[in-house]
N, C-alpha and C. Protein backbone atom coordinates (compact mmCIF):
# COMPACT_ATOMS: atom_id res chain seq x y z
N UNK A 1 66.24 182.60 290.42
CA UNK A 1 66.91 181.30 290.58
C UNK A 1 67.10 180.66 289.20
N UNK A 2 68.26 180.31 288.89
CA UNK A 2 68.50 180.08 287.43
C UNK A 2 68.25 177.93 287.58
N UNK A 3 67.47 177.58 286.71
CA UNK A 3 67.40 176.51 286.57
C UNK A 3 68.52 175.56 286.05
N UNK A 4 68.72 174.57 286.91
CA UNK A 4 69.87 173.98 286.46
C UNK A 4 69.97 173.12 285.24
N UNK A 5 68.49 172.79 284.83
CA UNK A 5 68.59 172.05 283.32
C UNK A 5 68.81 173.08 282.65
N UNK A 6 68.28 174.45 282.86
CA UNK A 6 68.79 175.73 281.54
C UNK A 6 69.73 175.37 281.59
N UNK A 7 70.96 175.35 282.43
CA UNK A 7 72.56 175.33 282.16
C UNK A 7 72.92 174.16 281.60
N UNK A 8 72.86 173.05 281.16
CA UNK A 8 72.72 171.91 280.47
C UNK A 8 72.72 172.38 279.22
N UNK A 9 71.85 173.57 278.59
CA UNK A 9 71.25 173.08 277.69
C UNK A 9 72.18 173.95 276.35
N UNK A 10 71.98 173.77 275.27
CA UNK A 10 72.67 174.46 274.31
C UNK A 10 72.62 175.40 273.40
N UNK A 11 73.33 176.09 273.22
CA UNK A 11 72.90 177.55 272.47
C UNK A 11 72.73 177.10 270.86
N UNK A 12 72.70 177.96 270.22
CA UNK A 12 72.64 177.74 268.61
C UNK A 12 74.08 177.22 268.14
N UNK A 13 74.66 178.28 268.98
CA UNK A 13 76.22 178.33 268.23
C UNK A 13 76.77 176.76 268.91
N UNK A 14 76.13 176.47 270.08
CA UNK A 14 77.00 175.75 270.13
C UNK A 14 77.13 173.75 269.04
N UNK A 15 75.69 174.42 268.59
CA UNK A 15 74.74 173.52 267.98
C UNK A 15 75.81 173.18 266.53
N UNK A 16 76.01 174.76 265.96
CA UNK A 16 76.61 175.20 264.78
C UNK A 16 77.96 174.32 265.03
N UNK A 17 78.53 174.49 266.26
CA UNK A 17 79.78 174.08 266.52
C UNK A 17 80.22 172.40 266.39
N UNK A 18 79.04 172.13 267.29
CA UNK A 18 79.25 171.00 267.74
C UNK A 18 78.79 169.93 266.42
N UNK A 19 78.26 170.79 265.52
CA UNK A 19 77.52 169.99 264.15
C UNK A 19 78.64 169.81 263.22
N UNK A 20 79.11 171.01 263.09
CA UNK A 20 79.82 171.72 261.34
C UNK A 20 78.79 172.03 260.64
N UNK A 21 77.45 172.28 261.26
CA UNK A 21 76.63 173.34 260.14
C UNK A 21 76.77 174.66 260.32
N UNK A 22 76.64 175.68 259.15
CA UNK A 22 76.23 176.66 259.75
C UNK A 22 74.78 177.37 260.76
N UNK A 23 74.88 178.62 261.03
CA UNK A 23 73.74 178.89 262.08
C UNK A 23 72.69 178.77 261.23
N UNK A 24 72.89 179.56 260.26
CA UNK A 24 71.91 179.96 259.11
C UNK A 24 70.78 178.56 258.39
N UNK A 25 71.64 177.69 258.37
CA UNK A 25 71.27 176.67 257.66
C UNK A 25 70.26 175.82 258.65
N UNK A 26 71.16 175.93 259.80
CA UNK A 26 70.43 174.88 261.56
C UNK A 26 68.80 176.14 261.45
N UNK A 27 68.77 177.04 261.07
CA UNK A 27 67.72 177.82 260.97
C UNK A 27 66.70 177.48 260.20
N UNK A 28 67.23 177.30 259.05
CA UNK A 28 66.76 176.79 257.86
C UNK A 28 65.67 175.45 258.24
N UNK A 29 66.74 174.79 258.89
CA UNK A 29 65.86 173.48 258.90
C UNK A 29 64.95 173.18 259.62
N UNK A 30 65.09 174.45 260.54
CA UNK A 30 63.80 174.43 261.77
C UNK A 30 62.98 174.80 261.33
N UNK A 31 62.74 175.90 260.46
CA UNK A 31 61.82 176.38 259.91
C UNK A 31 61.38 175.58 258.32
N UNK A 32 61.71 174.97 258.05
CA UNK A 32 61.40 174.21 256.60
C UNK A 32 60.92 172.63 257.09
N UNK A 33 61.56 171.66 258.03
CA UNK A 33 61.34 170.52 258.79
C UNK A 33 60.57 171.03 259.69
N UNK A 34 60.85 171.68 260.57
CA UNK A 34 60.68 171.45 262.24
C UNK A 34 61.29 170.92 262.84
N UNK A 35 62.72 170.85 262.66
CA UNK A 35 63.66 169.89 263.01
C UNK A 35 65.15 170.75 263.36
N UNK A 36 65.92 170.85 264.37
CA UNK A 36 65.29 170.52 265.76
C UNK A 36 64.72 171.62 266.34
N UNK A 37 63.82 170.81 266.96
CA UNK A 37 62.81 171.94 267.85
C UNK A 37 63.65 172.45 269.10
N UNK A 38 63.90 173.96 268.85
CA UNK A 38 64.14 174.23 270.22
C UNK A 38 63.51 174.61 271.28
N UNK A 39 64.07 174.77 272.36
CA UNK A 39 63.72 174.88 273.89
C UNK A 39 63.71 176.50 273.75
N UNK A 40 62.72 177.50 273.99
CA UNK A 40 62.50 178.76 274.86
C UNK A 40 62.91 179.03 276.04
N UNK A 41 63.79 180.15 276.20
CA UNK A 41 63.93 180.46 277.20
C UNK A 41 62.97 181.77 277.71
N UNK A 42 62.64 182.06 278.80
CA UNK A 42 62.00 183.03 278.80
C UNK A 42 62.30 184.58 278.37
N UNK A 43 63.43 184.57 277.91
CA UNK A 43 64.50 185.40 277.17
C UNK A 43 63.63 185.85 275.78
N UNK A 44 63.35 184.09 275.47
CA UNK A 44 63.30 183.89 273.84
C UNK A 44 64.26 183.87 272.63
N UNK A 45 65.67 183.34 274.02
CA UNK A 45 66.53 182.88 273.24
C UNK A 45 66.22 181.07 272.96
N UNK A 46 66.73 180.51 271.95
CA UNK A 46 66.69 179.18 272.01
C UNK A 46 67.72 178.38 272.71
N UNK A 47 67.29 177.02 272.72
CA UNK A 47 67.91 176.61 273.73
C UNK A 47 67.80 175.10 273.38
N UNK A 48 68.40 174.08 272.93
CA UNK A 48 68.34 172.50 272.61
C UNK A 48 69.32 171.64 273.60
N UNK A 49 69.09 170.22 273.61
CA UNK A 49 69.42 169.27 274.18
C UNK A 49 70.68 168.59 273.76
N UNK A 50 71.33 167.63 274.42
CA UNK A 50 72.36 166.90 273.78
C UNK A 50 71.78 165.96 272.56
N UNK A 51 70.26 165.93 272.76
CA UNK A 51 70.09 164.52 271.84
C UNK A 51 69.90 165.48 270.94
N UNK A 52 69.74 166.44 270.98
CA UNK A 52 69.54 167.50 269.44
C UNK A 52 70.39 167.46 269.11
N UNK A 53 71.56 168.02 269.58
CA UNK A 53 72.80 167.86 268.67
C UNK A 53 73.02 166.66 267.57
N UNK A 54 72.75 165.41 268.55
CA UNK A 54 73.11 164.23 267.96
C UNK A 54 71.99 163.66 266.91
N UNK A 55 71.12 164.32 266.99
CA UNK A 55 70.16 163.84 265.89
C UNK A 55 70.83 164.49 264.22
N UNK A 56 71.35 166.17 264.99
CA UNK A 56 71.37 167.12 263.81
C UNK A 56 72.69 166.48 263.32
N UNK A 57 73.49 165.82 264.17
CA UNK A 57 74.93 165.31 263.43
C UNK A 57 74.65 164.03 262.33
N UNK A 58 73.16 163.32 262.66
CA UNK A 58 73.25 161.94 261.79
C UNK A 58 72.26 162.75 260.78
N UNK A 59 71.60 163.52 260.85
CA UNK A 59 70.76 164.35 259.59
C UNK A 59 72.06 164.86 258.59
N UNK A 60 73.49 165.16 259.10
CA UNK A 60 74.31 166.07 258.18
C UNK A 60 74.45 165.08 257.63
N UNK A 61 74.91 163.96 258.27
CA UNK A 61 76.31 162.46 257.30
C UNK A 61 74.80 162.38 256.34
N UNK A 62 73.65 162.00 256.82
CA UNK A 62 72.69 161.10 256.15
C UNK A 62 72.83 161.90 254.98
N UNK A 63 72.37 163.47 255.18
CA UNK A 63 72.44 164.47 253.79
C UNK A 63 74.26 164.33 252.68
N UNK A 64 74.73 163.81 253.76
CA UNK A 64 76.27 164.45 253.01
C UNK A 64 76.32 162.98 252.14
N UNK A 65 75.72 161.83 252.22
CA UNK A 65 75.37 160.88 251.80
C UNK A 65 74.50 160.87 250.67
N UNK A 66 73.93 161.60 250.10
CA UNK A 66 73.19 161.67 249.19
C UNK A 66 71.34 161.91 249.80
N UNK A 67 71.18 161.47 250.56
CA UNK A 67 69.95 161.36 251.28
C UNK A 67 69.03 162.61 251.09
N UNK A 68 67.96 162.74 250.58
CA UNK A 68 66.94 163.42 250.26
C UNK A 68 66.77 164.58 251.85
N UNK A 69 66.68 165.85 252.08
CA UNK A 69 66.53 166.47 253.09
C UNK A 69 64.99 165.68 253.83
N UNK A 70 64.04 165.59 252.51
CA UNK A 70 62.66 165.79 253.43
C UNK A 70 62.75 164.22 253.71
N UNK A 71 63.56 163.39 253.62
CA UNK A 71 63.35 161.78 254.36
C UNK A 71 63.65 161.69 255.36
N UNK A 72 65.04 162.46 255.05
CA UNK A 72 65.91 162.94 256.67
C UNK A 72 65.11 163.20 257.74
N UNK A 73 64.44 164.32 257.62
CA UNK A 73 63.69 165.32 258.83
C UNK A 73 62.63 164.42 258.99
N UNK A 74 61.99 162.97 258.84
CA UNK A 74 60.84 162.41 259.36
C UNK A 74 61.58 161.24 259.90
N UNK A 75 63.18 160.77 259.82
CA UNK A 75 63.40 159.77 259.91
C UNK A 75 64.46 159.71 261.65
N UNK A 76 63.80 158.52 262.04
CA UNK A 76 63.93 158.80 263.56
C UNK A 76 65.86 157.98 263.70
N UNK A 77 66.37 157.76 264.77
CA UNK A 77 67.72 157.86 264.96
C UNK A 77 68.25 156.62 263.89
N UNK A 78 67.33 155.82 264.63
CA UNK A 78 67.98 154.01 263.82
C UNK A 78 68.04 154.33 262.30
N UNK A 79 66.99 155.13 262.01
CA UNK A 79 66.72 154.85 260.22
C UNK A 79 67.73 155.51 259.88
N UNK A 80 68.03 156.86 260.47
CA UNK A 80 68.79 157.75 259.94
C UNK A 80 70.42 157.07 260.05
N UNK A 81 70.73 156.08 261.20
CA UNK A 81 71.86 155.30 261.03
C UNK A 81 72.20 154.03 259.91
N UNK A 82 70.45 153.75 259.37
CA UNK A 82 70.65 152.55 258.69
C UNK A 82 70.71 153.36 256.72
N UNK A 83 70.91 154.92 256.90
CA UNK A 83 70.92 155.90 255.78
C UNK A 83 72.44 155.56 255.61
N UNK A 84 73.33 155.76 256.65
CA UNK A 84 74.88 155.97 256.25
C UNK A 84 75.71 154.45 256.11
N UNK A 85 76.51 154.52 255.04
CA UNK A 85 77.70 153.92 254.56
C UNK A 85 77.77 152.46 255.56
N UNK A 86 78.02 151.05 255.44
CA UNK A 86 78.45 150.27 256.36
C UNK A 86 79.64 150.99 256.81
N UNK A 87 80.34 150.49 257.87
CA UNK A 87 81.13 151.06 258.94
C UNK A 87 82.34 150.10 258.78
N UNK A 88 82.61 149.00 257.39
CA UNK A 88 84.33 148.12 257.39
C UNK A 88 84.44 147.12 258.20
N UNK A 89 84.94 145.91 257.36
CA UNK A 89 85.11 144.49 258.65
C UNK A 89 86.13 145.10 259.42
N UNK A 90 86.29 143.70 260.11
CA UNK A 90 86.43 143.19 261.59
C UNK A 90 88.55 144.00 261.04
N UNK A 91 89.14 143.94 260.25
CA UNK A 91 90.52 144.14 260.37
C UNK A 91 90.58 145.82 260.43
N UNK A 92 89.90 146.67 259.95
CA UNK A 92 89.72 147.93 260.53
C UNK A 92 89.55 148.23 262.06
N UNK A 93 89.06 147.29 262.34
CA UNK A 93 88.93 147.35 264.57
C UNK A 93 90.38 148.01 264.90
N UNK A 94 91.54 147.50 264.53
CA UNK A 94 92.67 147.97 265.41
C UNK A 94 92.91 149.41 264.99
N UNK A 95 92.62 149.68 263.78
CA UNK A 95 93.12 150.54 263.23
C UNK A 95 92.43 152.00 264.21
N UNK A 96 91.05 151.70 263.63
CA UNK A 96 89.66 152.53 264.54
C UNK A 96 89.96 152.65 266.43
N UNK A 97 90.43 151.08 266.74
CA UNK A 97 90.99 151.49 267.74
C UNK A 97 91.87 152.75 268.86
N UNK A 98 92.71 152.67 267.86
CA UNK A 98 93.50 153.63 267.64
C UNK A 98 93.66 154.94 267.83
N UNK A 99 92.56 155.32 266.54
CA UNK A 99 91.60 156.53 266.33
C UNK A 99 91.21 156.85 267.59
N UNK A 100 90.53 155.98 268.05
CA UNK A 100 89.25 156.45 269.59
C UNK A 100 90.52 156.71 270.82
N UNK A 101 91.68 155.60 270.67
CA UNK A 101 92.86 156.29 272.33
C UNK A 101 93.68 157.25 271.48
N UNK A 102 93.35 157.73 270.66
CA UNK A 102 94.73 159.14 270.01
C UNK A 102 95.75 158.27 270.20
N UNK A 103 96.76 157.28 269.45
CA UNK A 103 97.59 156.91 269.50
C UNK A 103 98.43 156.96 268.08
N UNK A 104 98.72 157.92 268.20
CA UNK A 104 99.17 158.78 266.63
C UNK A 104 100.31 157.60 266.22
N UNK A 105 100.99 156.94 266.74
CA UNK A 105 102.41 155.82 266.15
C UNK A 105 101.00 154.76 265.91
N UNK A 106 100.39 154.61 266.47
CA UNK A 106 99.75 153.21 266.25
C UNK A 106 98.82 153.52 264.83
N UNK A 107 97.85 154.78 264.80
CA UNK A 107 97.41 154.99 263.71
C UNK A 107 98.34 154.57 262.47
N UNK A 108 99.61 155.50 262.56
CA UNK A 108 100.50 155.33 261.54
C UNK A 108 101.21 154.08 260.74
N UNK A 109 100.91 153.03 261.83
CA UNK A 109 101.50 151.37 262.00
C UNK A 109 100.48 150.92 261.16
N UNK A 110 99.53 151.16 261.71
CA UNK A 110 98.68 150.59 261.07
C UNK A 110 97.83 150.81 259.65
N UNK A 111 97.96 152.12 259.94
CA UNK A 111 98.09 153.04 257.83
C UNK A 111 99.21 152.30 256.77
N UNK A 112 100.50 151.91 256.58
CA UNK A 112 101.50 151.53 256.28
C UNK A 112 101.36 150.12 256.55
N UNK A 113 100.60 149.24 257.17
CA UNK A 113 100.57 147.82 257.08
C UNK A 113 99.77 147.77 255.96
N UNK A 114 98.63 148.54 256.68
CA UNK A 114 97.13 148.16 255.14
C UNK A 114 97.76 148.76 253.86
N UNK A 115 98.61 150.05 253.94
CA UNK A 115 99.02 150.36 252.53
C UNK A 115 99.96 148.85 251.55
N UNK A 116 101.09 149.00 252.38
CA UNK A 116 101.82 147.73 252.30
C UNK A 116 101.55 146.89 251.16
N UNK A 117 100.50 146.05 252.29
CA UNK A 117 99.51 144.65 252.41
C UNK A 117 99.02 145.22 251.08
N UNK A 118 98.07 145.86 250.81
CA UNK A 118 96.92 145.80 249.72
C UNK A 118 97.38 147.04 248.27
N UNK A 119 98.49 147.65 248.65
CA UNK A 119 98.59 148.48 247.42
C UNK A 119 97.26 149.71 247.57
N UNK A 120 98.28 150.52 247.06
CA UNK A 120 97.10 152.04 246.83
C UNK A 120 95.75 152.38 246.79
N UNK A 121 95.45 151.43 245.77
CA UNK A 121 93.76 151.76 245.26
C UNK A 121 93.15 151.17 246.35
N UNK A 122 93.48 149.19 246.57
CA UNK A 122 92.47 148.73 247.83
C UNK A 122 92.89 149.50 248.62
N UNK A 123 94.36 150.19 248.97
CA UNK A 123 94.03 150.88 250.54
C UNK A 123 92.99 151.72 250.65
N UNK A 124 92.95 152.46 249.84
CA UNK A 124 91.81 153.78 249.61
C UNK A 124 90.23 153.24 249.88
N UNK A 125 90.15 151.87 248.99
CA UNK A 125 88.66 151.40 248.93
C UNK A 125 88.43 150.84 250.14
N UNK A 126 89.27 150.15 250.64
CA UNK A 126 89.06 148.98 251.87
C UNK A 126 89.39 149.39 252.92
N UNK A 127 90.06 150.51 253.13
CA UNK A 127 90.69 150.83 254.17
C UNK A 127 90.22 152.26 255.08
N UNK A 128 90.76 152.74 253.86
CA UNK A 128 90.69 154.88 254.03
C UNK A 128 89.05 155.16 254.14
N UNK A 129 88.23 154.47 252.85
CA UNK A 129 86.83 155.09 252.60
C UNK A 129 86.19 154.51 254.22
N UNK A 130 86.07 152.92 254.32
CA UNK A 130 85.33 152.78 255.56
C UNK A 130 85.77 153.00 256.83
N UNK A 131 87.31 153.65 256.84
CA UNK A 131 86.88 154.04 258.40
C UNK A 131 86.66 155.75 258.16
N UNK A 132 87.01 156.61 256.93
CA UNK A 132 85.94 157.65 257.36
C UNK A 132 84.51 157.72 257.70
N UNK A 133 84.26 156.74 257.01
CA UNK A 133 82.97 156.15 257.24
C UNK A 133 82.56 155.93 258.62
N UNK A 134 83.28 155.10 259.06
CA UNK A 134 83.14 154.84 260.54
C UNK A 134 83.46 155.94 261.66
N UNK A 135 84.12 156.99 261.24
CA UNK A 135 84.20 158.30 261.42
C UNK A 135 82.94 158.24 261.80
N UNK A 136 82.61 159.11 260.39
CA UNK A 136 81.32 160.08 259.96
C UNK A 136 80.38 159.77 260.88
N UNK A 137 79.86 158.38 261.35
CA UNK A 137 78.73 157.63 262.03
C UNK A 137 79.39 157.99 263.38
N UNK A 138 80.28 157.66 264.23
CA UNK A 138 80.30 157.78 265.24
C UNK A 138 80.71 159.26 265.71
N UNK A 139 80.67 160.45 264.84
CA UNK A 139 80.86 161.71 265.56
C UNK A 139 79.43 162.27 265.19
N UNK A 140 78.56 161.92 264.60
CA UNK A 140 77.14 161.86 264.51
C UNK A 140 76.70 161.45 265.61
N UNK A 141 76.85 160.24 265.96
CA UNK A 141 76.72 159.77 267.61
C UNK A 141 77.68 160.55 268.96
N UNK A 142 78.00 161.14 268.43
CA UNK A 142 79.16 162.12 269.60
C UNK A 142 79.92 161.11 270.30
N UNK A 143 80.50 160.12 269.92
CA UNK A 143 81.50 158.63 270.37
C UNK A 143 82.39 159.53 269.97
N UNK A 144 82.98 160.06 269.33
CA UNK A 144 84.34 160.93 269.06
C UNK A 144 84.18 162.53 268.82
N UNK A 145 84.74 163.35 268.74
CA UNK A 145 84.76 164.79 269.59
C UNK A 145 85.99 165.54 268.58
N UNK A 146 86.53 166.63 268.36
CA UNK A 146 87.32 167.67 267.38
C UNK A 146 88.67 167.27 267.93
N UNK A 147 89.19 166.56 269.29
CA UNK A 147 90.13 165.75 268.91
C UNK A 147 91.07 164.77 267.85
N UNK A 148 89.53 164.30 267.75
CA UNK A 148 89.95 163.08 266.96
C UNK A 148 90.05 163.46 265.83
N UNK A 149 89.13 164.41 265.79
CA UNK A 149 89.51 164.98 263.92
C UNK A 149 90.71 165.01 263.87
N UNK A 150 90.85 166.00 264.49
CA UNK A 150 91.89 166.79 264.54
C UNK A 150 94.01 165.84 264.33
N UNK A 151 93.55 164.46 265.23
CA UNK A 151 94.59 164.11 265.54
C UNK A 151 94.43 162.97 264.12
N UNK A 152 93.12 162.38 263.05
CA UNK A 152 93.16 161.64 262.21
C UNK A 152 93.53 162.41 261.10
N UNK A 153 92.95 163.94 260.93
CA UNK A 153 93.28 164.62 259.78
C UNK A 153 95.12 165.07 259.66
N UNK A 154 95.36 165.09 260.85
CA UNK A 154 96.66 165.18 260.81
C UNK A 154 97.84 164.30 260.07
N UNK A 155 97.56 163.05 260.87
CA UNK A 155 98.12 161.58 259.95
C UNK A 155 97.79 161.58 258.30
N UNK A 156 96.28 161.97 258.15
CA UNK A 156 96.11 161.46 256.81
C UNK A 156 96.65 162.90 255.72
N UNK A 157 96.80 163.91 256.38
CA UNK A 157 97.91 165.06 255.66
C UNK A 157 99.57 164.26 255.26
N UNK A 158 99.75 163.78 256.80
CA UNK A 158 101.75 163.18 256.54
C UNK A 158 101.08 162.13 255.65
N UNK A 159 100.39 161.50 255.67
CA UNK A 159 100.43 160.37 254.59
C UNK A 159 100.30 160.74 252.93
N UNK A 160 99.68 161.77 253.05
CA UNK A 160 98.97 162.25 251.47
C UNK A 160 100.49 163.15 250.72
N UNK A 161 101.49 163.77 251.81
CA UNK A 161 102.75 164.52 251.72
C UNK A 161 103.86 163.16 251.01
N UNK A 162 103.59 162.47 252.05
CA UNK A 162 104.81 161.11 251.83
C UNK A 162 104.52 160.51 250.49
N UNK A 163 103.00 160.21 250.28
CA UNK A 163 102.78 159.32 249.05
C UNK A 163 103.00 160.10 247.96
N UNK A 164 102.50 161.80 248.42
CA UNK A 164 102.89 162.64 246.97
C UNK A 164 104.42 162.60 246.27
N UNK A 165 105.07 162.71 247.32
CA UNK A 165 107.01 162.31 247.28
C UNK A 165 106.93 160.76 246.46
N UNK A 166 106.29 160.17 246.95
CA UNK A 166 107.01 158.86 246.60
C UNK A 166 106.15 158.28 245.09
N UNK A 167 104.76 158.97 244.62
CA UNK A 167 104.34 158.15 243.91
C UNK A 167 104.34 159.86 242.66
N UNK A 168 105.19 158.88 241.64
CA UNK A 168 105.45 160.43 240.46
C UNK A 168 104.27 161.44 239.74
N UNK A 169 104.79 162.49 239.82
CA UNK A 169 103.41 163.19 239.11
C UNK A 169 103.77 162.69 237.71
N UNK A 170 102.26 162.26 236.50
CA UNK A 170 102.51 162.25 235.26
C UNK A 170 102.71 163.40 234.48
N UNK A 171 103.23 163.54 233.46
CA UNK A 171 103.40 164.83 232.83
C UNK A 171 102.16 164.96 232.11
N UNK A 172 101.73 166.35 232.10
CA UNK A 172 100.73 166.87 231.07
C UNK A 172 99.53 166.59 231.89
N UNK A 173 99.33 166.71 232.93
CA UNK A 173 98.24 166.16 234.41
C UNK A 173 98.45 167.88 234.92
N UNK A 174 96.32 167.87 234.85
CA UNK A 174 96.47 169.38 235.65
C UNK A 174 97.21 169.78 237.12
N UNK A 175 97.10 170.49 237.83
CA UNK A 175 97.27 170.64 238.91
C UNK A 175 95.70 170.64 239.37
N UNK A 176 95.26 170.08 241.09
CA UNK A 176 94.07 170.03 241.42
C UNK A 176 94.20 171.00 242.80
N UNK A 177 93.43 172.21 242.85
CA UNK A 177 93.88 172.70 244.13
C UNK A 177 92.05 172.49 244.84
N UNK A 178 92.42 171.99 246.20
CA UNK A 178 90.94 171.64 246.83
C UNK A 178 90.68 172.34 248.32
N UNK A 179 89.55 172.58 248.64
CA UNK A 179 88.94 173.40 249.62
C UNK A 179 87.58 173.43 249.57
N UNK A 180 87.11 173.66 250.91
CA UNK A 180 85.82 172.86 251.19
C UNK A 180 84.62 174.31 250.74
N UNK A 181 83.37 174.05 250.67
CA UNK A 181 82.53 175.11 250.81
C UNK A 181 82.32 175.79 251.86
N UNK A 182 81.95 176.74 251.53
CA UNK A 182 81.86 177.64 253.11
C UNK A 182 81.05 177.56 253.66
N UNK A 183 81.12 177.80 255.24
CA UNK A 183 80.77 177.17 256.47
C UNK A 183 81.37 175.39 256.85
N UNK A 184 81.35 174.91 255.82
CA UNK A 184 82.39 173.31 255.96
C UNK A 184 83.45 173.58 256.52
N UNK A 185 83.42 172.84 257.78
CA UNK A 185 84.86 173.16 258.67
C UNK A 185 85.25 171.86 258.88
N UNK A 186 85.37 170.43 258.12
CA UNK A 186 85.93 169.47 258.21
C UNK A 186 86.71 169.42 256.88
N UNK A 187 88.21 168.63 257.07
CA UNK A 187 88.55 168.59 256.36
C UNK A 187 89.04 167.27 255.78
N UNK A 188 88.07 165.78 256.62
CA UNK A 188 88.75 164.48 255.70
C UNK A 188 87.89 163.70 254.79
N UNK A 189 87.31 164.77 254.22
CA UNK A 189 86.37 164.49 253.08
C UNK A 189 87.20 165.12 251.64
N UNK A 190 87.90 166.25 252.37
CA UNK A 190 88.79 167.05 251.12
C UNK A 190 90.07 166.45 251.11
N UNK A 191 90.45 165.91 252.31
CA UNK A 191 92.09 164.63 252.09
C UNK A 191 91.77 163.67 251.28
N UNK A 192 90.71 162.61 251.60
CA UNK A 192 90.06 161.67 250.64
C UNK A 192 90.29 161.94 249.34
N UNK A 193 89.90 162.80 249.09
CA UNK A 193 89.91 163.59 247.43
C UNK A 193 91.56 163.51 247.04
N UNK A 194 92.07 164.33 248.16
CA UNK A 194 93.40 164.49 247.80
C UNK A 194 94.19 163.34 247.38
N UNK A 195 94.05 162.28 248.45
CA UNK A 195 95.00 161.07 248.32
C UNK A 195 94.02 160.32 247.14
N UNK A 196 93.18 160.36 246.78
CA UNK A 196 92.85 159.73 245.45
C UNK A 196 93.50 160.79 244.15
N UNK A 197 93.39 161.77 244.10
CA UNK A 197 94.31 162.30 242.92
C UNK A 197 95.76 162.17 243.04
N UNK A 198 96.15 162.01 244.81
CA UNK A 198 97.65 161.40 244.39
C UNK A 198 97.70 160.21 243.95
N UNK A 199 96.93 159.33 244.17
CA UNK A 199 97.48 157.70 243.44
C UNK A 199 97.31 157.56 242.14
N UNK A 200 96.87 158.57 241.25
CA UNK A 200 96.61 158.97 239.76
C UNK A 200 97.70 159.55 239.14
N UNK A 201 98.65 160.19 240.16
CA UNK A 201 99.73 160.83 239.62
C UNK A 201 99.30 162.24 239.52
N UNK A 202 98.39 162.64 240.42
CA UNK A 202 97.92 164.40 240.13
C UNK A 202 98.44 165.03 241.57
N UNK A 203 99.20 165.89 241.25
CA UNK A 203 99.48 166.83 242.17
C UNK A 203 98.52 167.63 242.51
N UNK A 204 98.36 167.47 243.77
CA UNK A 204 97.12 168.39 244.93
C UNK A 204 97.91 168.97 245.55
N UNK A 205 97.22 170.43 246.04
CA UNK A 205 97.24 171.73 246.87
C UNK A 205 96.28 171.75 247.60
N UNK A 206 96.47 171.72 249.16
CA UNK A 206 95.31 171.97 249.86
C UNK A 206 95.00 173.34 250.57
N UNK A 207 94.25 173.88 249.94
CA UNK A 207 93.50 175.31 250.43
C UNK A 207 92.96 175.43 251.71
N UNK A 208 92.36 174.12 252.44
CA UNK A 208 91.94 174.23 253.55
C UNK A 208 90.61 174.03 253.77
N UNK A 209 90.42 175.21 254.89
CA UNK A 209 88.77 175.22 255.10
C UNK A 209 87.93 176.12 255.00
């Protein structure tokens, strides 16, 4: 009789998946922390929870944040939320809005107001940095899902294409070609990058993932 919490529960890979770590590394940390502990099956395959996942997603931002590994692995959910980036006032709401119903024209409305309104650099500082930010924290919390990546990294590609057209490369400026480390399977940490060397006048190439 197969237990119905076993079927609930989650494999490594899906751990790997559902994180953007690799297996190797989610290994790593079990054995160096103790963190996360998995579930045995009588197999002696492993086996973790949803809240594992979500712990191991606010351990990545906290680390991808600068955050020391061994503070990480003792530090329980709240601390590890009060580790990452504030999350942007109250005029980011519509924008973030947005983000969470996939409303790809409204994202875009609202990218092109804040650009507009504040010019390049504040868009980047005030705008772009805290809602990846606000990202990063809520797919740590599993509030957003490879959708949303998927449908924000998209926009912030047409935007990084359009601004490259419209804002001139300087002469005698390297070329910057960017791509993530391996096993890194997100890619709006490497757009970020991008659309800051476009408002410098540096032509970027994106390699991917």
């Amino acid at each position: 009789m197969i237990n119905t919490d076993d079927q609930n529960l989650l494999s490594i890979g899906d751990m790997a998946e559902g994180s953007g770590l690799s297996v190797a590394l989610i290994r790593t940390w079990e054995r160096r922390y103790g963190t996360p502990t998995p579930h045995r099956l009588p197999s002696g395959h492993r086996r973790y929870h949803q809240v594992d996942l979500e712990r191991l997603r606010l351990m990545a931002e906290a680390l991808a944040h600068g955050q020391r590994p061994s503070k990480v692995a003792r530090a329980d959910a709240d601390s590890l939320n009060c580790m990452l980036l504030p999350q942007g006032g109250a005029r980011l709401d519509p924008l973030w809005e947005a983000v969470k119903a996939m409303e790809p024209e409204r994202i875009r409305t609202y990218l092109q107001v804040h650009l507009t309104g504040l010019g390049w650099q504040c868009f980047l500082e005030e705008i772009l940095a805290p809602l990846l930010d606000r990202f990063d924290i809520s797919w740590a919390k599993g509030e957003v899902g490879v959708y949303h990546e998927h449908l924000l990294t998209e926009e912030l590609e047409d935007l990084r294409r359009r601004m490259q057209q419209v804002l001139s490369v300087r002469e005698g400026r390297a070329r910057v070609l960017l791509c993530t480390l391996p096993g890194e399977r997100h890619r709006l940490g490497m757009l970020m990058g991008a659309l800051r060397h476009a408002g410098k006048g540096i032509h970027t190439r994106l390699m991917g993932v």
